[in-house]
Every structure is written in C-alpha cells, then in structure tokens.
PDB file of N, CA and C in Angstrom:
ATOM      1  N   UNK A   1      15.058  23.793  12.575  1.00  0.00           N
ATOM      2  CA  UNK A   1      14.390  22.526  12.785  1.00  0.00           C
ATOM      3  C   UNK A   1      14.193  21.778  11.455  1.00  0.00           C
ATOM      4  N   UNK A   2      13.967  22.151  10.195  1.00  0.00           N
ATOM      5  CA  UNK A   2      13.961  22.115   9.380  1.00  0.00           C
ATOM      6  C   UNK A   2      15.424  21.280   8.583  1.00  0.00           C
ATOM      7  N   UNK A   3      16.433  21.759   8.873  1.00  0.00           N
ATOM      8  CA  UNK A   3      17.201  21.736   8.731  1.00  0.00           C
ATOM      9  C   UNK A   3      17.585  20.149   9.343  1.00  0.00           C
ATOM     10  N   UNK A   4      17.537  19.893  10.912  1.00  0.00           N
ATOM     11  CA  UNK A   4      17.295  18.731  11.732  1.00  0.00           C
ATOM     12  C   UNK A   4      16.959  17.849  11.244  1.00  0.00           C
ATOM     13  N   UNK A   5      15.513  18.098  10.768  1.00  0.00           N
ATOM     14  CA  UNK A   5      14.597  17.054  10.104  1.00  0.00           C
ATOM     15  C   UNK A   5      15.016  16.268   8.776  1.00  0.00           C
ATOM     16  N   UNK A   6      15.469  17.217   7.603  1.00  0.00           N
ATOM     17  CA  UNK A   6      16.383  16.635   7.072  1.00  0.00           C
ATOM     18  C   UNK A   6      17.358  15.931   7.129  1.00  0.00           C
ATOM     19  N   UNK A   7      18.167  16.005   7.904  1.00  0.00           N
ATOM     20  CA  UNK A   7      18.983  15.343   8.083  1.00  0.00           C
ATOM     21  C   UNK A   7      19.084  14.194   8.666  1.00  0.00           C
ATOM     22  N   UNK A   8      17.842  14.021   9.827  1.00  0.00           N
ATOM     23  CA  UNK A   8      18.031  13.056  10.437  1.00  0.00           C
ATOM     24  C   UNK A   8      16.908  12.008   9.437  1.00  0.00           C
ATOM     25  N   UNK A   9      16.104  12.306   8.669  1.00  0.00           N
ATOM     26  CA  UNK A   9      15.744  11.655   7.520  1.00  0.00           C
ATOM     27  C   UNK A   9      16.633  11.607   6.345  1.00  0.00           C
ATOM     28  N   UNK A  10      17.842  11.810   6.390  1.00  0.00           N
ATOM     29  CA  UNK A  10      18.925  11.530   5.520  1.00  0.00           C
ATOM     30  C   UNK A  10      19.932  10.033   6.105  1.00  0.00           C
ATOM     31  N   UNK A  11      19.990  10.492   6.840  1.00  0.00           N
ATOM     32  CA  UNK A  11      21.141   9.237   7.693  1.00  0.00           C
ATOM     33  C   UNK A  11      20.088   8.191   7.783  1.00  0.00           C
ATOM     34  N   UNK A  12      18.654   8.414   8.280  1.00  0.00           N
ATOM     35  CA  UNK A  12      17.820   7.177   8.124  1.00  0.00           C
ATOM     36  C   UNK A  12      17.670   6.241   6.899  1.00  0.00           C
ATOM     37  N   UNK A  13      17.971   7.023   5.695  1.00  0.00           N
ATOM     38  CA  UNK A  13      17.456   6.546   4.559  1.00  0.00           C
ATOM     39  C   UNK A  13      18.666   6.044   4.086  1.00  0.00           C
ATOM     40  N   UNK A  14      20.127   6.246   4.593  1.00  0.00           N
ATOM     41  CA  UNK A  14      21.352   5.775   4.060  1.00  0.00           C
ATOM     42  C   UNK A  14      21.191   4.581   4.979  1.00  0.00           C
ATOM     43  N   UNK A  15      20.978   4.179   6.338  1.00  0.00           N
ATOM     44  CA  UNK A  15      21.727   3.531   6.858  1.00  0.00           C
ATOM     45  C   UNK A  15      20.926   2.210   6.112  1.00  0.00           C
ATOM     46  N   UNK A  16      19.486   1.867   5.802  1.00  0.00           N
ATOM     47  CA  UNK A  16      19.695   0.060   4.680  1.00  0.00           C
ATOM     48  C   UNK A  16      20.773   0.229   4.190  1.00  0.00           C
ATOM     49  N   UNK A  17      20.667   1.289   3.093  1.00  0.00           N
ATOM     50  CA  UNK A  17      21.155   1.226   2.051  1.00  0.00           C
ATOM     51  C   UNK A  17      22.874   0.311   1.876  1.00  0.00           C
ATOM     52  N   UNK A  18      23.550   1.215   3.144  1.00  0.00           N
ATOM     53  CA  UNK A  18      24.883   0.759   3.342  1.00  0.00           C
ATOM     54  C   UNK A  18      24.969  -0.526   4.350  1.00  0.00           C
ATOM     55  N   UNK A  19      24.279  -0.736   5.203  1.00  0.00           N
ATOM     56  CA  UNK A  19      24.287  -1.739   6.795  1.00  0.00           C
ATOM     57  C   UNK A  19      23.131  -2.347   6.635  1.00  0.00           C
ATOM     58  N   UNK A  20      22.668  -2.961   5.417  1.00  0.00           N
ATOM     59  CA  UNK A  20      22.035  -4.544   5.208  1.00  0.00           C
ATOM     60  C   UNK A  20      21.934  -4.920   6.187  1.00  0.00           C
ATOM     61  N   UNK A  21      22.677  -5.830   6.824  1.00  0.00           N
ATOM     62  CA  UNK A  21      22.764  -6.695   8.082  1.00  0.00           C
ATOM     63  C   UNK A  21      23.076  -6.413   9.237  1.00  0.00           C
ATOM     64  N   UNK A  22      23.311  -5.235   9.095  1.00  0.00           N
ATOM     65  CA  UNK A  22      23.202  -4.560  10.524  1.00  0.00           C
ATOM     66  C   UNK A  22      21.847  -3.757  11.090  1.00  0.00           C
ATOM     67  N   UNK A  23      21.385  -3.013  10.357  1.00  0.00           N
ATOM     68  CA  UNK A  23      20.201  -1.868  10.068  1.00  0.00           C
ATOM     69  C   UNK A  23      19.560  -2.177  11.699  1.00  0.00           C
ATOM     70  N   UNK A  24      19.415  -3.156  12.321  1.00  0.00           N
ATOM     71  CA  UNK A  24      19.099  -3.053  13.807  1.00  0.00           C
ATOM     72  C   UNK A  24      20.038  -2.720  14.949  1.00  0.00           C
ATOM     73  N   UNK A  25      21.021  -3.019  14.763  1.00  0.00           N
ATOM     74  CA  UNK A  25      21.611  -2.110  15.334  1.00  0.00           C
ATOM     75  C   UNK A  25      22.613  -0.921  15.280  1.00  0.00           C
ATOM     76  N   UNK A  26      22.464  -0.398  13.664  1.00  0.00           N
ATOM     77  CA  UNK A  26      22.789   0.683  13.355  1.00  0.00           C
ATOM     78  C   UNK A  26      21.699   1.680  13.942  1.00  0.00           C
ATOM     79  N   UNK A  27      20.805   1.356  13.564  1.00  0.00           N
ATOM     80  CA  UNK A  27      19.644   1.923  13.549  1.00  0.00           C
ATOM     81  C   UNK A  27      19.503   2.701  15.357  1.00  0.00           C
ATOM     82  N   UNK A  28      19.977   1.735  16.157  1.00  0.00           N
ATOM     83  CA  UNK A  28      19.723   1.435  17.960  1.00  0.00           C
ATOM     84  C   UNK A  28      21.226   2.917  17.920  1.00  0.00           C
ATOM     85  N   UNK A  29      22.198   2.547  17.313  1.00  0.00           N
ATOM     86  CA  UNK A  29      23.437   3.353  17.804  1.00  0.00           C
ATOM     87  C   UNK A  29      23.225   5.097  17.095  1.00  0.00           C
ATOM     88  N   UNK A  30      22.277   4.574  16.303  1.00  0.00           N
ATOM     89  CA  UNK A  30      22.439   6.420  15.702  1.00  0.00           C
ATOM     90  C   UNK A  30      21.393   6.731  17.057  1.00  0.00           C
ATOM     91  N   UNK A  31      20.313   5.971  16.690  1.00  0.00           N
ATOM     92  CA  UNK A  31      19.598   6.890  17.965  1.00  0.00           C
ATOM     93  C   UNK A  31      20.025   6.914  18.930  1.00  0.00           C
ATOM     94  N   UNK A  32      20.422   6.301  20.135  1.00  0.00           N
ATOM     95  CA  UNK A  32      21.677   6.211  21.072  1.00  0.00           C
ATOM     96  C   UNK A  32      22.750   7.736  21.279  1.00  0.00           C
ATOM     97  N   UNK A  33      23.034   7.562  20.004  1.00  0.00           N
ATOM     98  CA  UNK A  33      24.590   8.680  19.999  1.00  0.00           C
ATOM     99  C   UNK A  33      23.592  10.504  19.630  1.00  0.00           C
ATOM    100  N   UNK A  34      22.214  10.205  19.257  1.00  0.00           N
ATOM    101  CA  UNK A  34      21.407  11.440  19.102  1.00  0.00           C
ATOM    102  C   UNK A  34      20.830  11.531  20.491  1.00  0.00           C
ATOM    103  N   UNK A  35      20.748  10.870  21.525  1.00  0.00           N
ATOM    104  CA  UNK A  35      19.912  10.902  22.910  1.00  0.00           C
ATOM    105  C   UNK A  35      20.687  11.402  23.404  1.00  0.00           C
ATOM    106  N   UNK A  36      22.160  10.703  23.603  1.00  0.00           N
ATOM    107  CA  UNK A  36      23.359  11.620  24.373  1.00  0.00           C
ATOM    108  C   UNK A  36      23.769  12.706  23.860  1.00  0.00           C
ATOM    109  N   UNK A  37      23.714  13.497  22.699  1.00  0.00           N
ATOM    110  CA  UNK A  37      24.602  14.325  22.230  1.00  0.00           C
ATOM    111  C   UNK A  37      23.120  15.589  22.508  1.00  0.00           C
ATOM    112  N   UNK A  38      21.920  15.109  22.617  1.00  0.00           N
ATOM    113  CA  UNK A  38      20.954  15.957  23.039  1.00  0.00           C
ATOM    114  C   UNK A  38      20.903  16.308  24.362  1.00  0.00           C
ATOM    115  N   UNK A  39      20.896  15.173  25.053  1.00  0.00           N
ATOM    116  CA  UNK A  39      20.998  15.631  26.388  1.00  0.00           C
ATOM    117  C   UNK A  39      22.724  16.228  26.727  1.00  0.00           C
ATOM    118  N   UNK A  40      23.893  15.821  26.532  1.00  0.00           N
ATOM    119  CA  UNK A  40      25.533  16.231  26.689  1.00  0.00           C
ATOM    120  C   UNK A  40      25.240  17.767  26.214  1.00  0.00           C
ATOM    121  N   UNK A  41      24.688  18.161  25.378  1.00  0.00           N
ATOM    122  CA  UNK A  41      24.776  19.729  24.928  1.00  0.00           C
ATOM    123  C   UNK A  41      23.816  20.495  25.635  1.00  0.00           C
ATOM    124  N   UNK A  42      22.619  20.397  25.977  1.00  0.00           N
ATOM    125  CA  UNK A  42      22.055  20.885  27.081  1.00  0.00           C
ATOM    126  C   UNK A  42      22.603  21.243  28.717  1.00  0.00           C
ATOM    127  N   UNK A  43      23.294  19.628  28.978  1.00  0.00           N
ATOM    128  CA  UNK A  43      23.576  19.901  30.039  1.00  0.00           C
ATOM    129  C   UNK A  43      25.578  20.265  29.906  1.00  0.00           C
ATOM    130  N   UNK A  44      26.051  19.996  29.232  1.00  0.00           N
ATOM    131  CA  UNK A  44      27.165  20.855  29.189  1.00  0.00           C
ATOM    132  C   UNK A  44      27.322  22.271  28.942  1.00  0.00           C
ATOM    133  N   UNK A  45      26.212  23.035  27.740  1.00  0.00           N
ATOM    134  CA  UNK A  45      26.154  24.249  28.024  1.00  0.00           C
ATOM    135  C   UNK A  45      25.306  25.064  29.635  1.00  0.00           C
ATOM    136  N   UNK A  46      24.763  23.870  30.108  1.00  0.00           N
ATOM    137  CA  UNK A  46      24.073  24.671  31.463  1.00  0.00           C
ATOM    138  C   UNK A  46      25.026  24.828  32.787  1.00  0.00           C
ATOM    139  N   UNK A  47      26.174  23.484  32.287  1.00  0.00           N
ATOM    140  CA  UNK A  47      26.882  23.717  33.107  1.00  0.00           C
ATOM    141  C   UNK A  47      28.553  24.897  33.525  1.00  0.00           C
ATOM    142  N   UNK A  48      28.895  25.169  32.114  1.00  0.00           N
ATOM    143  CA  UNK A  48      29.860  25.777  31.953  1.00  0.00           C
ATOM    144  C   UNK A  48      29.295  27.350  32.364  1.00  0.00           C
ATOM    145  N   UNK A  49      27.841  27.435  31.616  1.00  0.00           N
ATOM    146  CA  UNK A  49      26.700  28.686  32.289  1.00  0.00           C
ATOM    147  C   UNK A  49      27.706  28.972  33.506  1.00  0.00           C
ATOM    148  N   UNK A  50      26.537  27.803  34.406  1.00  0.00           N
ATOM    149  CA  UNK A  50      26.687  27.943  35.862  1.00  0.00           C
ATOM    150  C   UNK A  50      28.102  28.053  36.204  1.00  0.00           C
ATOM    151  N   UNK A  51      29.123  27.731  35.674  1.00  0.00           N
ATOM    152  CA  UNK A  51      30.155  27.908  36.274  1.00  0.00           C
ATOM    153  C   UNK A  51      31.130  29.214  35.880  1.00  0.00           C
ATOM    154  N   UNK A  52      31.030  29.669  34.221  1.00  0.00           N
ATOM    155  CA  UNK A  52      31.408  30.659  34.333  1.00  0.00           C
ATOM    156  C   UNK A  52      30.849  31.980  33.820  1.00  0.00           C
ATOM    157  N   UNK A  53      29.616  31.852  33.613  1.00  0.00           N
ATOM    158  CA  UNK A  53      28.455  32.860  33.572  1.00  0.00           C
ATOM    159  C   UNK A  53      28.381  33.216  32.134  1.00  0.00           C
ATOM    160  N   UNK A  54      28.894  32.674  31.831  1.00  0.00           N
ATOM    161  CA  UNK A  54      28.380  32.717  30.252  1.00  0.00           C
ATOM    162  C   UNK A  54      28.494  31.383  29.068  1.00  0.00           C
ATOM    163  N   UNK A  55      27.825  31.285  28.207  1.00  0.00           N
ATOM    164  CA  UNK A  55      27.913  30.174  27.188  1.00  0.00           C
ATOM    165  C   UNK A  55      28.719  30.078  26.227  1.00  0.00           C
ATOM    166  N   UNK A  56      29.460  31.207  26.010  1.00  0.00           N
ATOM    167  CA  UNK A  56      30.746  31.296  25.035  1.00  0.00           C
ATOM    168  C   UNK A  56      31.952  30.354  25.380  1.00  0.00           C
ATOM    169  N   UNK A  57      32.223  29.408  26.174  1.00  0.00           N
ATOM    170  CA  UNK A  57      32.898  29.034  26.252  1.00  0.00           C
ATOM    171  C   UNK A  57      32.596  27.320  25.928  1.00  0.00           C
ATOM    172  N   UNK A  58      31.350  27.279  26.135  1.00  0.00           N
ATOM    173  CA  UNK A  58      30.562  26.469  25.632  1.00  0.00           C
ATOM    174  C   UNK A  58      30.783  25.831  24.260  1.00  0.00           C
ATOM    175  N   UNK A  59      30.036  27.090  24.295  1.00  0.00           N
ATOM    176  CA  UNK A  59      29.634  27.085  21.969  1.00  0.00           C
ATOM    177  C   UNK A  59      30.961  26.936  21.311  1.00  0.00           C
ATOM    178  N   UNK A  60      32.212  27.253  22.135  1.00  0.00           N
ATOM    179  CA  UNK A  60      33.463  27.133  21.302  1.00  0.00           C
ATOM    180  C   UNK A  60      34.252  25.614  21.640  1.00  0.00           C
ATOM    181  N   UNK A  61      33.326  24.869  22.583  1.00  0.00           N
ATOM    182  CA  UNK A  61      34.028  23.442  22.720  1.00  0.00           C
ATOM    183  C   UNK A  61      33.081  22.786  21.859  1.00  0.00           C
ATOM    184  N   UNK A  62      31.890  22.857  21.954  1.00  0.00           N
ATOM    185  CA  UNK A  62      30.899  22.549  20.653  1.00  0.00           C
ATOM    186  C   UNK A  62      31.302  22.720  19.436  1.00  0.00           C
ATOM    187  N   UNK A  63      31.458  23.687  18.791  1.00  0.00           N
ATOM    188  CA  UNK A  63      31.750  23.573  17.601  1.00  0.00           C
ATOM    189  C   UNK A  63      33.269  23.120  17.743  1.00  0.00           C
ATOM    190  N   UNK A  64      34.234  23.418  18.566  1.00  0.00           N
ATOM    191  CA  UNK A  64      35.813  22.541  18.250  1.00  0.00           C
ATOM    192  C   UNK A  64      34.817  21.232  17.900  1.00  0.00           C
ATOM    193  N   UNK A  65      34.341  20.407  18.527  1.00  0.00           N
ATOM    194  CA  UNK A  65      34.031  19.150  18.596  1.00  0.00           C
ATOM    195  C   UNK A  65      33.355  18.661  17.291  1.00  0.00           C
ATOM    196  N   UNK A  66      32.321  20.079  16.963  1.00  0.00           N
ATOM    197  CA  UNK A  66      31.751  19.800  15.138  1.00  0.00           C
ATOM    198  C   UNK A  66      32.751  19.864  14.178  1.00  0.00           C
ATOM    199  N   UNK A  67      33.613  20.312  14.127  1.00  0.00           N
ATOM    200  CA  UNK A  67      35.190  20.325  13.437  1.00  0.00           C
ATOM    201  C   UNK A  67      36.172  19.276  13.406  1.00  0.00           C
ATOM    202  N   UNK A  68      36.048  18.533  14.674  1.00  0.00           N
ATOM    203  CA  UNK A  68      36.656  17.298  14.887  1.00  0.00           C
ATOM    204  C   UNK A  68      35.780  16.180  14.376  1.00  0.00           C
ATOM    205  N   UNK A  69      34.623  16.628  14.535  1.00  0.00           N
ATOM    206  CA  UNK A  69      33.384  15.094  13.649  1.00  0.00           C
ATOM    207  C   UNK A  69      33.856  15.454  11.856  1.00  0.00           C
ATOM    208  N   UNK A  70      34.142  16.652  11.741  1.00  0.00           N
ATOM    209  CA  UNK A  70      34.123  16.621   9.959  1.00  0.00           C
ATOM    210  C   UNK A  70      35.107  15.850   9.905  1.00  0.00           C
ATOM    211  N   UNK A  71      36.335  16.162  10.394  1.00  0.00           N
ATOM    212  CA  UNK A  71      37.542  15.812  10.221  1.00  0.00           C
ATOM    213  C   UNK A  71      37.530  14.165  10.158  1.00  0.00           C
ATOM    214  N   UNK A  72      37.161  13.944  11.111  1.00  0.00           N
ATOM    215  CA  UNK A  72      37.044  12.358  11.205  1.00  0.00           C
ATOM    216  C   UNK A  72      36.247  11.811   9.972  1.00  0.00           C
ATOM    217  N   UNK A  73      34.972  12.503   9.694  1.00  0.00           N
ATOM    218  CA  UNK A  73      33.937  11.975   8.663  1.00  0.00           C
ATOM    219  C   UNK A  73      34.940  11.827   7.445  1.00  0.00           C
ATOM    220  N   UNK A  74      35.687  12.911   7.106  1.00  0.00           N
ATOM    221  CA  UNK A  74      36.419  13.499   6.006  1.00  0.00           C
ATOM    222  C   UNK A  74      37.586  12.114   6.044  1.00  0.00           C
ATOM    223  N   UNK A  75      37.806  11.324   6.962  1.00  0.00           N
ATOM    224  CA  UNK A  75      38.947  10.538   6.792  1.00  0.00           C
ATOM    225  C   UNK A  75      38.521   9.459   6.349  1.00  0.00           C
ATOM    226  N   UNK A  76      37.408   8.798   6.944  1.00  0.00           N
ATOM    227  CA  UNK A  76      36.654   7.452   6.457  1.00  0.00           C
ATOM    228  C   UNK A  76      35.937   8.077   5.251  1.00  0.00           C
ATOM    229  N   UNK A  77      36.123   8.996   4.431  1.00  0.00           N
ATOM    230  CA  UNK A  77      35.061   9.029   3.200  1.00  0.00           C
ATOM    231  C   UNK A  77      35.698   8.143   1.981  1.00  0.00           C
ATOM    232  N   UNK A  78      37.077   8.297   1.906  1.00  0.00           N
ATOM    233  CA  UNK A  78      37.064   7.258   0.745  1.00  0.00           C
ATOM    234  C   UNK A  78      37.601   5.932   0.949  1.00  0.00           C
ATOM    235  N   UNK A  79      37.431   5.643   2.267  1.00  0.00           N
ATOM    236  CA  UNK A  79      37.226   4.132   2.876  1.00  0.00           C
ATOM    237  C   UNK A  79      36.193   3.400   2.049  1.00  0.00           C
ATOM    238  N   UNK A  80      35.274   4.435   2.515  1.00  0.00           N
ATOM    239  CA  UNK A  80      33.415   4.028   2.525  1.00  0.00           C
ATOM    240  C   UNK A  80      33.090   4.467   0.913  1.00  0.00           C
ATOM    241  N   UNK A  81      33.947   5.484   0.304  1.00  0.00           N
ATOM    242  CA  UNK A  81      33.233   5.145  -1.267  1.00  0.00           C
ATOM    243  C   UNK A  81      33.747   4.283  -1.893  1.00  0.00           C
ATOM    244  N   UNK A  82      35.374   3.654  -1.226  1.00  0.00           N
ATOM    245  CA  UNK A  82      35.455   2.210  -2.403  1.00  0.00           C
ATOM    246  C   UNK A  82      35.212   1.474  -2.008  1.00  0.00           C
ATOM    247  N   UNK A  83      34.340   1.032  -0.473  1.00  0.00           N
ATOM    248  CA  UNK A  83      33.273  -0.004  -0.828  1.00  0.00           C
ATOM    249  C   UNK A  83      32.090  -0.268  -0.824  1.00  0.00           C
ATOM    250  N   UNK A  84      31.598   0.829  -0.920  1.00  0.00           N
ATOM    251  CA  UNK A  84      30.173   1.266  -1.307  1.00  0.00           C
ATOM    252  C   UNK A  84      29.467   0.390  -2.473  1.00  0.00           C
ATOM    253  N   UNK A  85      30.012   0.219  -3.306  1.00  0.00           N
ATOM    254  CA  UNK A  85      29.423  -0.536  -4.356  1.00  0.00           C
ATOM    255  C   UNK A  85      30.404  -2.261  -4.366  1.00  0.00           C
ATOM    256  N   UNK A  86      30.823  -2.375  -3.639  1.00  0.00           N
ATOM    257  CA  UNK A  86      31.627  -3.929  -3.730  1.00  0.00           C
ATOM    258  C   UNK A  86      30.568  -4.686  -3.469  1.00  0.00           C
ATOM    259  N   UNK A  87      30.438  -5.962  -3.802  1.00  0.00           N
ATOM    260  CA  UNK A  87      29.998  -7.180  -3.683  1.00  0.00           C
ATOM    261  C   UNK A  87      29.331  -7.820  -2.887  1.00  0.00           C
ATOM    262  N   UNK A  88      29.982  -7.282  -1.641  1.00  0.00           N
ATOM    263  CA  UNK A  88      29.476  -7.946  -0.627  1.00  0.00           C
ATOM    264  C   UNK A  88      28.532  -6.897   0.019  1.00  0.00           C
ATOM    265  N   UNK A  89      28.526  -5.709  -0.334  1.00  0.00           N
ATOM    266  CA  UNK A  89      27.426  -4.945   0.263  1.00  0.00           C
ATOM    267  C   UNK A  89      26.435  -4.529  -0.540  1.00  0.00           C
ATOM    268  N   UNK A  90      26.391  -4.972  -1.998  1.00  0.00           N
ATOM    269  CA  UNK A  90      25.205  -4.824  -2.827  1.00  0.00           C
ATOM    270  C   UNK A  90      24.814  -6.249  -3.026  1.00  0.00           C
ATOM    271  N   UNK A  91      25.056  -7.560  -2.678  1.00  0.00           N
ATOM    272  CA  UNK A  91      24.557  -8.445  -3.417  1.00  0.00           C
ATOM    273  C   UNK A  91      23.200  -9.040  -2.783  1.00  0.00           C
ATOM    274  N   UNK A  92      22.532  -9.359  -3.758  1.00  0.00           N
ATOM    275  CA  UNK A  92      20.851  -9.588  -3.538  1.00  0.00           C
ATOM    276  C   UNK A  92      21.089 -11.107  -2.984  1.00  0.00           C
ATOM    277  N   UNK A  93      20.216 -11.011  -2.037  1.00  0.00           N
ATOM    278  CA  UNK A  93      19.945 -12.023  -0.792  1.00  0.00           C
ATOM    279  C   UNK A  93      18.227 -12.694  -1.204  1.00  0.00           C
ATOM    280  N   UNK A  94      18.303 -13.912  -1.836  1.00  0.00           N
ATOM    281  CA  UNK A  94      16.779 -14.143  -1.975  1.00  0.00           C
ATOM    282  C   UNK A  94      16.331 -15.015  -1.500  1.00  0.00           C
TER     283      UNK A  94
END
C-alpha cells in the first residue's frame, strides 16, 4: 500500500508539471483509467476464478498486460524527454 501511495502521489505531482493546460482533464483520465483497472482486476480475477478454479491464469494475463504497459511507456520515453523542456511546455503564462 505503501508502495500505491507513492506512486499515485508521483503521477499526481508530474501531471502540472508536464499538462499545464490540460491538468483537468488529465487529472479526470488518470483517475478514470485507476477506477477501471481497480474494478477490471477484481472482477477479471473473480471471474477466470469462477471459471477455471484457480487465479493463475489470471495473474499471468495481468502481469502479460504490466509488461505490455512498460513496453509501451518505454516507447514514448524519449518522445516525452525531448519535449519536456521545449518552449511551449515551460513558458510562463502571466
């Protein structure tokens, strides 16, 4: 939980930083994509349960799927670090 908490006070504290002008509805889609992926893993592991009596089959489409989020993260990373500092997303608005 610990672990949770961090993190989800990590992505909070990036998303001004990067989405200025978005931050309302960045803000709406992280929480959004954390409501479904809370409730989708509950009820996808209850259901594979019920259907084939155990959760191992579960936990191994789950994590395929945490493997496929790195992968993806890992592709937009140096999208997002060369324009992390450009112009149009640091410049002061007064």
């Amino acid at each position: 939980m610990l672990g949770l908490g961090a993190g989800n006070g990590a992505v909070f504290q990036l998303v001004p930083q990067r989405f200025r002008r978005e931050i309302g509805v960045m803000t709406g889609l992280i929480g959004m994509a954390g409501g479904i992926g809370g409730f989708a893993l509950a009820a996808g592991m209850g259901a594979i349960k019920q259907s084939t009596g155990s959760y191992q089959l579960a936990l191994w489409l789950f994590a395929s799927l945490g493997v496929l989020a790195w992968f993806g993260l890992h592709g937009v990373k140096r999208r997002w670090r060369t324009t992390w500092g450009s112009a149009a997303v640091t410049a002061a608005r007064v």
